[in-house]
Protein backbone atom coordinates (compact mmCIF):
# COMPACT_ATOMS: atom_id res chain seq x y z
CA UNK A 1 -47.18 -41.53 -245.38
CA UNK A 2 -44.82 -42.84 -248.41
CA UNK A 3 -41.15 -42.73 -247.07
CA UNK A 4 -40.04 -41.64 -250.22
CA UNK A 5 -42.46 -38.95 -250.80
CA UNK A 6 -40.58 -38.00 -247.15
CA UNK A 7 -37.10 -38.17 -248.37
CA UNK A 8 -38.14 -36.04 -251.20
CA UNK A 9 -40.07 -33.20 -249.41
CA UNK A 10 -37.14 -33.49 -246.70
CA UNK A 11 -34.36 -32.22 -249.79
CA UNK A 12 -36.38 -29.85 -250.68
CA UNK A 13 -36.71 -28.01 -247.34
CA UNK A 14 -33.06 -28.65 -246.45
CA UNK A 15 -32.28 -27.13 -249.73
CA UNK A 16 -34.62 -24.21 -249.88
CA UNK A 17 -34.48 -22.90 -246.31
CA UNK A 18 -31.73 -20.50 -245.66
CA UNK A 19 -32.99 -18.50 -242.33
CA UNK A 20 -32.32 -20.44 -238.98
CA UNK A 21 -33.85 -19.69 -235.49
CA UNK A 22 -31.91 -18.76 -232.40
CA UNK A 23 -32.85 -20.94 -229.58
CA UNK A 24 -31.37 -21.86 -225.97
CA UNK A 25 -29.52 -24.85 -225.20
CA UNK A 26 -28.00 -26.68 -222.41
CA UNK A 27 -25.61 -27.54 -224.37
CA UNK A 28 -24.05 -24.26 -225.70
CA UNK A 29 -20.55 -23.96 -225.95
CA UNK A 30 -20.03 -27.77 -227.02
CA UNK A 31 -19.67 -28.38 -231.24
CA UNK A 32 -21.07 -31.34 -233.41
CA UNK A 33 -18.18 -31.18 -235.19
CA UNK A 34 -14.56 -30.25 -236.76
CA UNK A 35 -14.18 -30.13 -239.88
CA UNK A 36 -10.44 -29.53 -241.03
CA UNK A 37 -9.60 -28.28 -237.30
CA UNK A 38 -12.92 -25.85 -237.25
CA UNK A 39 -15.98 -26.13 -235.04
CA UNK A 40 -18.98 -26.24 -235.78
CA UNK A 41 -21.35 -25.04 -232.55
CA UNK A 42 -24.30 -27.08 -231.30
CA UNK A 43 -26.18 -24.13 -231.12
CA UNK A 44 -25.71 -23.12 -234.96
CA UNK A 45 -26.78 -27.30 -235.96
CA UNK A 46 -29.75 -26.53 -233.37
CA UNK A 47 -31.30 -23.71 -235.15
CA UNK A 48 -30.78 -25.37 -238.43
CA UNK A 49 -32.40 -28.50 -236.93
CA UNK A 50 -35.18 -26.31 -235.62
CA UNK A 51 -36.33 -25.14 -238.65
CA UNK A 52 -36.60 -27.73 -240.98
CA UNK A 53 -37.92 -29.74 -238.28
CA UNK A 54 -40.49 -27.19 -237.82
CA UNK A 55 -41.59 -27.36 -241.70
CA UNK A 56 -41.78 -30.93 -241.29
CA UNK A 57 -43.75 -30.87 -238.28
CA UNK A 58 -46.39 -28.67 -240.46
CA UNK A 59 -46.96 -30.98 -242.86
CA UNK A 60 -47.00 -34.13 -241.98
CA UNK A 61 -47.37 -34.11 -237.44
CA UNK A 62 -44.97 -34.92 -234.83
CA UNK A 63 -46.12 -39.02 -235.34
CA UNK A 64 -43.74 -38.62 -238.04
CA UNK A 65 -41.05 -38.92 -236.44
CA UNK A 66 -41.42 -42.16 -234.42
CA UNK A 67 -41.46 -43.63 -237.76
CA UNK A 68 -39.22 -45.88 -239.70
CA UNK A 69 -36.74 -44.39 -241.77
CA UNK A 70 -36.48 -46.93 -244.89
CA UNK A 71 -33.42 -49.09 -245.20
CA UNK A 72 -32.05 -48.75 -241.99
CA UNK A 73 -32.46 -49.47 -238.26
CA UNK A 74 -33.40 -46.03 -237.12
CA UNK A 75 -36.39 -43.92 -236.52
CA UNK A 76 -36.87 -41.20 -239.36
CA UNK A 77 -36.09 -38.38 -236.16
CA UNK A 78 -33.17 -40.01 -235.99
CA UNK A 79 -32.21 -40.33 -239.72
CA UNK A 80 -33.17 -36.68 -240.35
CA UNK A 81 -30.66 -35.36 -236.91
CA UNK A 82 -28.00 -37.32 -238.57
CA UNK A 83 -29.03 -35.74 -242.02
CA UNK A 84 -28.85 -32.38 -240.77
CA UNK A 85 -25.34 -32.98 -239.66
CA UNK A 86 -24.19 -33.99 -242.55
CA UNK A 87 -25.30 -30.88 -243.99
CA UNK A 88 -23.71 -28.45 -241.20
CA UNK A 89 -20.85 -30.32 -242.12
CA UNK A 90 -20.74 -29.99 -245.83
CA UNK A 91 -21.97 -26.01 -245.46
CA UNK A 92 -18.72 -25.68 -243.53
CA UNK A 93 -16.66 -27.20 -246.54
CA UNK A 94 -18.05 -25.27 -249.08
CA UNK A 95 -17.14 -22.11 -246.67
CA UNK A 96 -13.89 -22.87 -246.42
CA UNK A 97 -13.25 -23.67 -250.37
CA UNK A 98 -14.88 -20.89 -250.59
CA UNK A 99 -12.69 -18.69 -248.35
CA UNK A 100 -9.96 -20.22 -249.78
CA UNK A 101 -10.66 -19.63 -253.80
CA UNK A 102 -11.05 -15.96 -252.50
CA UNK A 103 -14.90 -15.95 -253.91
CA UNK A 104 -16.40 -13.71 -252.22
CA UNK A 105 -20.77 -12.92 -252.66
CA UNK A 106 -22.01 -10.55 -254.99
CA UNK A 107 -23.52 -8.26 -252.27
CA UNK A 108 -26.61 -7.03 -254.92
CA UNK A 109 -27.19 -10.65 -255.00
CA UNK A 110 -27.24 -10.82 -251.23
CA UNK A 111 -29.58 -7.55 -251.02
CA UNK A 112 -31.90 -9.10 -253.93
CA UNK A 113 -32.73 -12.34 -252.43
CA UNK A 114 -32.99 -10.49 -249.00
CA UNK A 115 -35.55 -8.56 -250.55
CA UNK A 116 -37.11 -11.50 -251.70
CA UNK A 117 -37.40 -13.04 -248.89
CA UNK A 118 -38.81 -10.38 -246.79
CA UNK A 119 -41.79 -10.59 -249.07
CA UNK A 120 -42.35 -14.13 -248.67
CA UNK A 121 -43.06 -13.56 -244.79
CA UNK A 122 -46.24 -13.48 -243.64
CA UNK A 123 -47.41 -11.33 -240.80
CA UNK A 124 -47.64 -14.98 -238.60
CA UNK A 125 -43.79 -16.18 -239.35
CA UNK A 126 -43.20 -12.31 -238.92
CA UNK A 127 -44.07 -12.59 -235.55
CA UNK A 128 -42.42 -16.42 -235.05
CA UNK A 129 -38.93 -14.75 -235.87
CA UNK A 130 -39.38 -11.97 -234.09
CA UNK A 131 -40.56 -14.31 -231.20
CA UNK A 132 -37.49 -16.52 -231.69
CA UNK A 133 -34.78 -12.71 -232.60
CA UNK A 134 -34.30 -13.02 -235.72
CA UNK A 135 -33.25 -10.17 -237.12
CA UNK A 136 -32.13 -8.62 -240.43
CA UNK A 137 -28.48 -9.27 -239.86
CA UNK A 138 -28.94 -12.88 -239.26
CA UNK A 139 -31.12 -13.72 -242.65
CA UNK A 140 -28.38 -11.47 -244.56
CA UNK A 141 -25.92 -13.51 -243.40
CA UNK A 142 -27.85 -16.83 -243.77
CA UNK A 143 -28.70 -15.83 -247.34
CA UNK A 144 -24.69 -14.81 -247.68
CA UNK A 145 -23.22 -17.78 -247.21
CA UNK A 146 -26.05 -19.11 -249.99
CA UNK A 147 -24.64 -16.73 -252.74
CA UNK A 148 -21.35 -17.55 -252.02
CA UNK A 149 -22.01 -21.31 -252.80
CA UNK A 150 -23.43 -20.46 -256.18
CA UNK A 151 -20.75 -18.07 -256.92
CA UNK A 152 -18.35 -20.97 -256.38
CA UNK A 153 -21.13 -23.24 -258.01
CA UNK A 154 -20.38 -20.87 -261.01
CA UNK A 155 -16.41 -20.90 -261.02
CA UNK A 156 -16.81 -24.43 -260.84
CA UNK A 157 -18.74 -24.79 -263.81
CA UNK A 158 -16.90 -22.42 -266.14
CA UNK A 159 -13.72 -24.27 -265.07
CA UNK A 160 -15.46 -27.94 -265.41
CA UNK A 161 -18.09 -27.12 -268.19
CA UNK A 162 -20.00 -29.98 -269.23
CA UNK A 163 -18.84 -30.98 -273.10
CA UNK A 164 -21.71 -31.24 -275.75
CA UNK A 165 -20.44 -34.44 -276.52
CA UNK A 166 -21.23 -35.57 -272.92
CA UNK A 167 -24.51 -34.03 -273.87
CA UNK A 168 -25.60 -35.78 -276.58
CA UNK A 169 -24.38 -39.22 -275.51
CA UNK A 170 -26.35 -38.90 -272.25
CA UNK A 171 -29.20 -38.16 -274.31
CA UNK A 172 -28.73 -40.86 -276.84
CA UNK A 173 -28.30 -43.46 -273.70
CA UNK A 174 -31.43 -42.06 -271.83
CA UNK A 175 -33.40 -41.08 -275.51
CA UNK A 176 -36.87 -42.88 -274.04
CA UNK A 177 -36.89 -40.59 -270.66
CA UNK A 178 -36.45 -37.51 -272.65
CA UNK A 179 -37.18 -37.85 -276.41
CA UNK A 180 -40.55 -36.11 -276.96
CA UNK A 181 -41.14 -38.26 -280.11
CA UNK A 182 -45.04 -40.50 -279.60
CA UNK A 183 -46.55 -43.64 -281.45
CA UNK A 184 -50.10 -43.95 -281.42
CA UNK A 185 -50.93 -47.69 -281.26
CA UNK A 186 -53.32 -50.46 -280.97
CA UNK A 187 -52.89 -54.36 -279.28
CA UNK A 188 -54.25 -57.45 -278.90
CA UNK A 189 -53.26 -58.87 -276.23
CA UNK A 190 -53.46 -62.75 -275.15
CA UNK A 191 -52.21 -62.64 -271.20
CA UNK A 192 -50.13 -65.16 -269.80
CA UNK A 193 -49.94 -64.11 -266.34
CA UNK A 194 -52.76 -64.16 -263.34
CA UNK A 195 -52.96 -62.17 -260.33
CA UNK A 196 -49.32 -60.82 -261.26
CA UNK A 197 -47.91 -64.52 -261.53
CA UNK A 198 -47.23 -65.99 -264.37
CA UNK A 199 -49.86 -68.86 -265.59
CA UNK A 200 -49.10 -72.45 -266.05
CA UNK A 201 -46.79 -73.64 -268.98
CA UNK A 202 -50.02 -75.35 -270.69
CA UNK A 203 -52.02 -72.03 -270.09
CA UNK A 204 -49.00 -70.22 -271.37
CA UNK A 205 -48.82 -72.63 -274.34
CA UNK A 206 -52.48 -72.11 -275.00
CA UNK A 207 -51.70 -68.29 -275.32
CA UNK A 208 -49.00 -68.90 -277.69
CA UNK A 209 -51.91 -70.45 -279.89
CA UNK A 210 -54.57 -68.32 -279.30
CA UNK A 211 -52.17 -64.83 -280.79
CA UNK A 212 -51.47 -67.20 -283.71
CA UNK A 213 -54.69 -68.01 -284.43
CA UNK A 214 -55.24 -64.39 -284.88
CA UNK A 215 -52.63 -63.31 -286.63
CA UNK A 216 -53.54 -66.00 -289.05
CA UNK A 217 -57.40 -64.22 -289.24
CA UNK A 218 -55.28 -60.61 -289.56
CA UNK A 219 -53.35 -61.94 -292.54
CA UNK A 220 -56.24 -63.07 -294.01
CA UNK A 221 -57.87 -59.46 -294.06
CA UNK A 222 -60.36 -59.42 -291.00
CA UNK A 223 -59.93 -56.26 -289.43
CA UNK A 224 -57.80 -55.37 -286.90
CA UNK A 225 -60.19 -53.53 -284.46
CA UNK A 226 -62.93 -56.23 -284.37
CA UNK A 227 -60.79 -58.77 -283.33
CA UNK A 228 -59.07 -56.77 -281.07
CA UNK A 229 -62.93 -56.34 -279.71
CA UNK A 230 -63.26 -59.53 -279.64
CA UNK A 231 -60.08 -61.34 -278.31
CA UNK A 232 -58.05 -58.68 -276.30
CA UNK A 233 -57.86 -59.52 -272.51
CA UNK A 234 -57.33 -55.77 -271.36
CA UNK A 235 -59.42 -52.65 -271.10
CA UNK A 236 -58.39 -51.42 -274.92
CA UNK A 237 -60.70 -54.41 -276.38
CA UNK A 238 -63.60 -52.08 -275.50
CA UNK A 239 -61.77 -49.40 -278.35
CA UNK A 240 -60.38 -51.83 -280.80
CA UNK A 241 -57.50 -52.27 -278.59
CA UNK A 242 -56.73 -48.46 -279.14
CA UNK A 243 -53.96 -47.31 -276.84
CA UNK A 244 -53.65 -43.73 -277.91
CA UNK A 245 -50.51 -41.99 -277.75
CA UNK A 246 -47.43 -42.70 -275.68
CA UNK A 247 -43.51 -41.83 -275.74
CA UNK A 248 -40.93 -44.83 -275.61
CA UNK A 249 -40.46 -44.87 -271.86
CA UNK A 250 -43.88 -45.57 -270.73
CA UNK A 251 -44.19 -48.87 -272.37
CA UNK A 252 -42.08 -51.94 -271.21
CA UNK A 253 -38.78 -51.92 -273.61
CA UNK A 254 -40.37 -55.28 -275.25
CA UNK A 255 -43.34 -53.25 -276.41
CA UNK A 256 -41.43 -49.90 -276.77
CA UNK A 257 -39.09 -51.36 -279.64
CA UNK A 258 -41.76 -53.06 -281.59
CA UNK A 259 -43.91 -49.67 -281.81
CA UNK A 260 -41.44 -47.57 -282.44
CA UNK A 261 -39.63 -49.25 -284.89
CA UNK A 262 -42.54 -49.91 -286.87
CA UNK A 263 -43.91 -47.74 -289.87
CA UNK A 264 -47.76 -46.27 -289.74
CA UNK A 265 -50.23 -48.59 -290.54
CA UNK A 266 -47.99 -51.72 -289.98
CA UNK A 267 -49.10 -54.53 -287.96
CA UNK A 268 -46.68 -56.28 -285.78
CA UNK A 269 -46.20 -60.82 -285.65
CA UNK A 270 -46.88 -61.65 -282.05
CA UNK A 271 -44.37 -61.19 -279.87
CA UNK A 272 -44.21 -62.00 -275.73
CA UNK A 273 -44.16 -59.09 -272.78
CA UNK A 274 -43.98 -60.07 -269.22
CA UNK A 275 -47.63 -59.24 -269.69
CA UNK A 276 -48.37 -61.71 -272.43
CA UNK A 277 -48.66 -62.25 -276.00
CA UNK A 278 -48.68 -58.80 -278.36
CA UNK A 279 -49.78 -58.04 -281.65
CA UNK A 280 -49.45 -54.48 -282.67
CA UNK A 281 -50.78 -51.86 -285.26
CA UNK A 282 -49.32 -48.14 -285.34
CA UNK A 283 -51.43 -45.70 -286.60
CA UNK A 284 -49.82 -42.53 -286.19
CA UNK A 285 -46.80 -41.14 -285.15
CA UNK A 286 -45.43 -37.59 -284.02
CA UNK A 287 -41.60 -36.85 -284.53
CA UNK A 288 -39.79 -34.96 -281.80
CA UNK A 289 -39.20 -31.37 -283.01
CA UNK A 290 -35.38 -29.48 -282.79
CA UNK A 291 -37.04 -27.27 -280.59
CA UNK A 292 -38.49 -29.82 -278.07
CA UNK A 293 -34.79 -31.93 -278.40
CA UNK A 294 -32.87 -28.55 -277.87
CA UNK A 295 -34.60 -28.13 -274.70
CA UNK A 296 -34.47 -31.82 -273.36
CA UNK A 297 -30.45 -31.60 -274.25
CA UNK A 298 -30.38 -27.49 -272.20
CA UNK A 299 -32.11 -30.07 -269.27
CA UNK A 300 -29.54 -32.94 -269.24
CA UNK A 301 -26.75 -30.11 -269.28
CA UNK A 302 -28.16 -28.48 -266.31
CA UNK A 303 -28.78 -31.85 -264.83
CA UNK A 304 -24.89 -32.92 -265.78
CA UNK A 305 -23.34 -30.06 -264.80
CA UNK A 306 -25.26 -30.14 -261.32
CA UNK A 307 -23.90 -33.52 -260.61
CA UNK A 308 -20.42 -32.85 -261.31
CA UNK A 309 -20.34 -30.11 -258.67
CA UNK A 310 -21.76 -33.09 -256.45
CA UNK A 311 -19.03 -34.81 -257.16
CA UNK A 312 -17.03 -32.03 -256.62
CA UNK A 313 -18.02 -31.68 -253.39
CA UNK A 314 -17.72 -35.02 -252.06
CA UNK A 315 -14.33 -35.18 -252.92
CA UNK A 316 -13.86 -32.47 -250.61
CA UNK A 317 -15.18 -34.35 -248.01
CA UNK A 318 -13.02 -37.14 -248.99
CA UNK A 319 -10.24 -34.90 -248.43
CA UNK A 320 -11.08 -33.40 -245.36
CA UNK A 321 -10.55 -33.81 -241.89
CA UNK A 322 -14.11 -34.41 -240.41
CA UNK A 323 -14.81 -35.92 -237.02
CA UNK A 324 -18.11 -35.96 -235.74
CA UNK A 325 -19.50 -35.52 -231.97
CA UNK A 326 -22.67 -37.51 -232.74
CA UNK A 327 -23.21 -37.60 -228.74
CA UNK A 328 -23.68 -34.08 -229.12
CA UNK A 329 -27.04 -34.31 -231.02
CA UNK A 330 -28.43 -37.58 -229.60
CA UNK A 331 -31.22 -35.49 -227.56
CA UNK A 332 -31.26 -32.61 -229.69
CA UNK A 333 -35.10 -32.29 -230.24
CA UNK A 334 -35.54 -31.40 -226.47
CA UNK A 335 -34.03 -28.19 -227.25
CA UNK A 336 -36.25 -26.92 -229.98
CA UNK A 337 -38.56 -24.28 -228.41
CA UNK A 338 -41.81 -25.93 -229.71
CA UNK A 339 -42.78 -23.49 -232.63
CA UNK A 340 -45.98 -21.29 -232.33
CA UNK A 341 -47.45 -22.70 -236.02
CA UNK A 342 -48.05 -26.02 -234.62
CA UNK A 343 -50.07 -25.01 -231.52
CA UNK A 344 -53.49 -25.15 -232.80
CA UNK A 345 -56.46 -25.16 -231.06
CA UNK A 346 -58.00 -28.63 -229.90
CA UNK A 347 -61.62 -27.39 -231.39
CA UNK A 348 -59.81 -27.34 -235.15
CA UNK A 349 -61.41 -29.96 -237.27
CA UNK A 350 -59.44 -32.56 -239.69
CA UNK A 351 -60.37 -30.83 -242.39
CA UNK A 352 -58.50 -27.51 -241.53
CA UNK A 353 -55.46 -29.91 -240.81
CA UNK A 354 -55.53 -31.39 -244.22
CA UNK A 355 -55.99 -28.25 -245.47
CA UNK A 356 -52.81 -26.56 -243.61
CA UNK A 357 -51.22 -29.75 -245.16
CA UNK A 358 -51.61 -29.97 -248.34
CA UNK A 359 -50.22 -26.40 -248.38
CA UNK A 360 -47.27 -27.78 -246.50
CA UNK A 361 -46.51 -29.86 -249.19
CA UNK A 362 -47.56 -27.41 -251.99
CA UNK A 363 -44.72 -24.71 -250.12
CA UNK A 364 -42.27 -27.28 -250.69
CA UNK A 365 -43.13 -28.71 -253.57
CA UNK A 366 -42.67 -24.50 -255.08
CA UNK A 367 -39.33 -23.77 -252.43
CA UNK A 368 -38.38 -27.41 -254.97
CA UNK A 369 -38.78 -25.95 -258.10
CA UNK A 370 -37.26 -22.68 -257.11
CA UNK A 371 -34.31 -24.30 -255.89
CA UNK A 372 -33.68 -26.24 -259.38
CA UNK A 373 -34.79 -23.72 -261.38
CA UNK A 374 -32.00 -21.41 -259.80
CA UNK A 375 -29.52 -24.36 -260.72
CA UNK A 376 -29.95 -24.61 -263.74
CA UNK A 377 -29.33 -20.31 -264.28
């Protein structure tokens, strides 16, 4: 399994999943921390650890956790306990700032996405959280508390609006990852590298020659594609060293500033990549429409505005009292009541398990999009 493909799936669950399940605990009564001189329970970090544990567990196994986490010392189970504390944590700080901003949640809101989510169980997590008393009180209140952090999400923004100008300077800084504009270009490449190293300084040299040579045999009228045919050292020699259409950022900047900077129908002097030796022809090129920029730029601002309220929030944390009873959640997993959706029968072939998988990873992939898409509104 790709650790980052992990760390990605694991944001979206933490930041989709807004019902918890009550569970037992040895340990009730202690708290895995204060923030600002408030507890937070072990029992209310258990249930939160429960469930996205328990998504995880669906997807990917319980192997997954014996894993490395990347970058660090610690096993991923480890990595994702201390995870969910930090977020326990920062929920409590946005309560408070909350509380103390008098915002309040919409309640139709609250009734809404209750709604909502009633509709999204099925008649098998029906009967896990009514196994595990979960009730219609508790996911109110769960879904509460996540209307009340977009309300202040709002107030935030209206006070600390992102300025066009930040806009459009972001844009012009990032243009290649969002400008929809597209050259249509062919190559002839000479390579100068081997097995991903880079070739001798004679071999190199030799390169050097060869591109001149046909550059020379360009100038001098032969055509473009047949020597591309017949000299190119990639897969495009096959179509005259056609490489269709592509947008700025999926070339290497070398490439990317040739192309684009070149009219249709001009042919390029050679010029070195970390690939080799270039010579390029553009034959077409499709501008990036007002409509298509308008919406990149309604993107960034979204994007912008999203990180200042990070921002926002970690300078709460900055400024708050936190201290952490990481004791308190060393054994933590022995607590979860092992969840009924990952008891499956020993007869069950791979196949199923993929299956039950891959829509794992589809459900978080759409609780991902959801979750951004109600950002940016």
């Amino acid at each position: 399994m790709k650790m980052k493909k992990y760390f990605k799936l694991l944001s979206a669950v933490i930041a989709s999943v807004m019902l918890f399940t009550a569970c037992k605990s040895a340990n009730v009564g202690k708290s895995v921390a204060i923030v600002n001189g408030e507890d937070i329970p072990y029992e209310e970090y258990l249930k939160k650890l429960e469930v996205f544990k328990f998504r995880l567990d669906n997807m990917y196994g319980e192997n997954i956790w014996k894993e490395k986490a990347p970058n660090t010392d610690q096993t991923i189970l480890q990595h994702f306990k201390g995870e969910i504390l930090n977020k326990v944590i920062e929920d409590k700080i946005i309560s408070q700032e909350a509380k103390k901003q008098g915002i309040t949640a919409d309640e139709s809101k609250v009734k809404e996405y209750f709604e909502q989510s009633k509709k999204s169980i099925d008649e098998t997590l029906k009967k896990y959280y009514e196994d595990n008393k979960i009730d219609d009180n508790f996911i109110n209140s769960m879904i509460r508390e996540d209307v009340i952090k977009m309300a202040l999400q709002d107030k935030y923004a209206k006070e600390n609006g992102v300025t066009q100008e930040e806009v459009d300077k972001y844009y012009e800084e990032h243009k290649s990852e969002y400008s929809s504009e597209k050259v249509k270009a062919s190559h002839i490449i000479i390579l100068t590298t081997e097995n991903g190293k880079d070739m001798s300084a004679e071999k190199q040299e030799e390169a050097k020659k060869k591109i001149d040579e046909i550059y020379e045999k360009i100038q001098a009228g032969e055509s473009f594609e047949e020597l591309a045919k017949q000299y190119s050292q990639d897969g495009s020699k096959n179509s005259g060293g056609d490489l269709g259409y592509f947008s700025k950022g999926k070339m290497v900047k070398e490439f990317s500033d040739v192309a684009f900077n070149m009219n249709i129908g001009e042919i390029s002097k050679p010029f070195k990549t970390q690939f080799g030796y270039h010579i390029v022809k553009v034959t077409d090129k499709k501008s990036e429409t007002e409509e298509e920029k308008a919406k990149a730029k309604e993107y960034i601002k979204s994007m912008l505005q999203e990180q200042k309220f990070s921002k926002y929030i970690e300078n709460l944390k900055k400024d708050s009292k936190i201290e952490k009873h990481e004791d308190a959640i060393a054994n933590a997993e022995k607590d979860i009541k092992p969840a009924e959706l990952n008891k499956k029968e020993e007869t069950t072939e791979q196949t199923g398990e993929d299956n039950n998988a891959n829509k794992g990873e589809q459900q978080a992939k759409t609780e991902e999009n959801k979750t951004q898409d109600t950002q940016k509104k």
